[in-house]
N, C-alpha and C. Protein backbone atom coordinates (compact mmCIF):
# COMPACT_ATOMS: atom_id res chain seq x y z
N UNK A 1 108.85 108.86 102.34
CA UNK A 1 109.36 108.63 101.01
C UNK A 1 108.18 108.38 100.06
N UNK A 2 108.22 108.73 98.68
CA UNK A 2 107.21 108.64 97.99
C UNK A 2 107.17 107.29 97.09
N UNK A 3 106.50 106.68 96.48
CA UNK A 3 106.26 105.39 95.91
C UNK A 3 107.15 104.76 94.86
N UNK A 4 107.99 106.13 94.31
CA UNK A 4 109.03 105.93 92.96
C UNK A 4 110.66 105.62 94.10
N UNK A 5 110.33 105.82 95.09
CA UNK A 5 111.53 105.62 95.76
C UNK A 5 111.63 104.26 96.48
N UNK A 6 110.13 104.16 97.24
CA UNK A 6 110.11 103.03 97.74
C UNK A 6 110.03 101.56 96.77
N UNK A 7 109.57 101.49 96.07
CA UNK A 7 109.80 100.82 94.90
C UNK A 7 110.85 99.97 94.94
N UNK A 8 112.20 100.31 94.49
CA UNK A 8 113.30 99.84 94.61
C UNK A 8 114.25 99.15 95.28
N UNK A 9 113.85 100.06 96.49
CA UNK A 9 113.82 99.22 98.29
C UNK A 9 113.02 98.38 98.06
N UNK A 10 112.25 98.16 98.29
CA UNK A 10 111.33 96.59 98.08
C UNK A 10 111.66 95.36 96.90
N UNK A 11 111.98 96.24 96.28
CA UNK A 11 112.56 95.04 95.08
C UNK A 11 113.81 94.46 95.17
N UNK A 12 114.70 95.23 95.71
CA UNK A 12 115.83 94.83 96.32
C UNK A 12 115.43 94.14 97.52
N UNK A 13 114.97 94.24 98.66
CA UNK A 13 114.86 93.77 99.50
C UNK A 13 114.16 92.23 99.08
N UNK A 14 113.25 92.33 98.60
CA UNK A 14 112.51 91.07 97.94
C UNK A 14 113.48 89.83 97.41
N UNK A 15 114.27 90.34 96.21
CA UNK A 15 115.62 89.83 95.58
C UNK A 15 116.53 88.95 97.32
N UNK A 16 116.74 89.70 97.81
CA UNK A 16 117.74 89.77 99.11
C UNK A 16 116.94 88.10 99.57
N UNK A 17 116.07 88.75 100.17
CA UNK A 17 114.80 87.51 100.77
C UNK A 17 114.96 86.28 99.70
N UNK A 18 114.54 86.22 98.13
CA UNK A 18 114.14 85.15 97.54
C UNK A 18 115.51 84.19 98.08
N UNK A 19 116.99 85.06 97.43
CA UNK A 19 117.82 84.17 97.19
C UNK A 19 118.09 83.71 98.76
N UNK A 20 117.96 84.34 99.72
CA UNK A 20 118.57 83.59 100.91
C UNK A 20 117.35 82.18 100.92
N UNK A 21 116.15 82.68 101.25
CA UNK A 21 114.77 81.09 100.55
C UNK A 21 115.29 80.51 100.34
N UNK A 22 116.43 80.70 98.78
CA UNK A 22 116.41 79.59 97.85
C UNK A 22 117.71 79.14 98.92
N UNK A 23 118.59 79.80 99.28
CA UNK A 23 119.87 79.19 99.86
C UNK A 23 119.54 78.02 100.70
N UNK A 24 118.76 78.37 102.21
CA UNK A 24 118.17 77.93 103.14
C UNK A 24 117.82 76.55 102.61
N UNK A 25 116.75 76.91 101.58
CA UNK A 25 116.28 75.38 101.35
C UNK A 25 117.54 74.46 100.56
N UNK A 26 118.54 74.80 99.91
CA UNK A 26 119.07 73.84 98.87
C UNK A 26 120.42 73.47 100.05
N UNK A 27 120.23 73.92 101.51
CA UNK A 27 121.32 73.22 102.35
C UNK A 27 120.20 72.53 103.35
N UNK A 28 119.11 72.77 103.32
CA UNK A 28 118.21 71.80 104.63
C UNK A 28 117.80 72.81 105.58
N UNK A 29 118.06 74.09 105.88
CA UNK A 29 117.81 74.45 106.74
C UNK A 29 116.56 75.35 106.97
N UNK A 30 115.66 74.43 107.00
CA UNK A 30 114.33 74.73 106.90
C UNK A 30 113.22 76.00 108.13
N UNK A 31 114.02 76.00 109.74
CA UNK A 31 113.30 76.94 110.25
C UNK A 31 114.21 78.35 109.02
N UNK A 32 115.20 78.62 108.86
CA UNK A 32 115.78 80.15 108.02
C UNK A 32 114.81 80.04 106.75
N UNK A 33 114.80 78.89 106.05
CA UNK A 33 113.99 78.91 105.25
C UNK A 33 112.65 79.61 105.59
N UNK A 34 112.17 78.89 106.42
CA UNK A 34 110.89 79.58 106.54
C UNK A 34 110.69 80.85 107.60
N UNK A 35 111.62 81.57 108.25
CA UNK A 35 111.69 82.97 108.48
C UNK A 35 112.04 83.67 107.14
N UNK A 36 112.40 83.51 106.03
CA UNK A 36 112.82 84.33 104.96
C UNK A 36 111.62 84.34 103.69
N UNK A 37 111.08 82.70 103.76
CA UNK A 37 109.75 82.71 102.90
C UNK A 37 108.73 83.72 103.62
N UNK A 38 108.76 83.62 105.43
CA UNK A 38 107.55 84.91 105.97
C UNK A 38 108.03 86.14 105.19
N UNK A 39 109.28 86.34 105.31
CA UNK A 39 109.62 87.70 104.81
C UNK A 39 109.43 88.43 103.46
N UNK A 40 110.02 86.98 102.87
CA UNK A 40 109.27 87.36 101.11
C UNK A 40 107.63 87.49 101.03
N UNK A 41 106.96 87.10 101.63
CA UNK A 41 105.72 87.08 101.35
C UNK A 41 105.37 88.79 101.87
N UNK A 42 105.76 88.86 102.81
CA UNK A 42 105.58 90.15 103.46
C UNK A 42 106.00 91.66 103.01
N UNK A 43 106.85 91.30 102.26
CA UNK A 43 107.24 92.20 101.10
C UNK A 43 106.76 92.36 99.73
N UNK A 44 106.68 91.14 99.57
CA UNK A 44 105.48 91.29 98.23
C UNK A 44 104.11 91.70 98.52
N UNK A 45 103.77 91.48 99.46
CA UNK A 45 102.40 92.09 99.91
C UNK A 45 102.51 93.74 100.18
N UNK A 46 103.52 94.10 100.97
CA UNK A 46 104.05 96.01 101.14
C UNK A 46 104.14 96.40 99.51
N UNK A 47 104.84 95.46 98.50
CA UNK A 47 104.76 96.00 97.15
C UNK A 47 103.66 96.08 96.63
N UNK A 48 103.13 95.62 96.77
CA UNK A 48 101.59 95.61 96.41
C UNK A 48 100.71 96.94 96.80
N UNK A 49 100.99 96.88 98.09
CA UNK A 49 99.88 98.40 98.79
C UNK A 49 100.31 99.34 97.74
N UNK A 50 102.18 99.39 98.21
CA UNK A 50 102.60 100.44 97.87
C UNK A 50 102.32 100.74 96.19
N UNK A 51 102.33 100.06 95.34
CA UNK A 51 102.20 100.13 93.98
C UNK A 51 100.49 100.28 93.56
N UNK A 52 99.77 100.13 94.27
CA UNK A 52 98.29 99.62 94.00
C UNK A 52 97.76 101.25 93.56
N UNK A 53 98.42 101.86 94.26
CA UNK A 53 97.84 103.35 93.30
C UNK A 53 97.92 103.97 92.45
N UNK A 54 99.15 102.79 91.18
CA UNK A 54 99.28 103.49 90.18
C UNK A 54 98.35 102.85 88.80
């Protein structure tokens, strides 16, 4: 897939990730919390590669 496609997938996916974060933390449940903060980070970093060539 090319970069105008992947894009969107990642931003969605990112979105997906923050709010479950935010869920996780505002009930206590801190290991989901922090499998979903790895995940956000990990996606913002793939957005990054992926965008860095424009």
């Amino acid at each position: 897939m090319n970069e105008q496609r992947l894009r969107p997938v990642y931003l969605i996916g990112l979105a997906g990730c923050a709010y479950a974060l935010w869920y996780y933390l505002s009930v206590g449940a801190t290991v989901y919390a922090a499998a979903f903060g790895l995940a956000t980070v990990a996606l913002v970093l793939r957005l990054r590669t992926v965008t860095a060539d424009d």
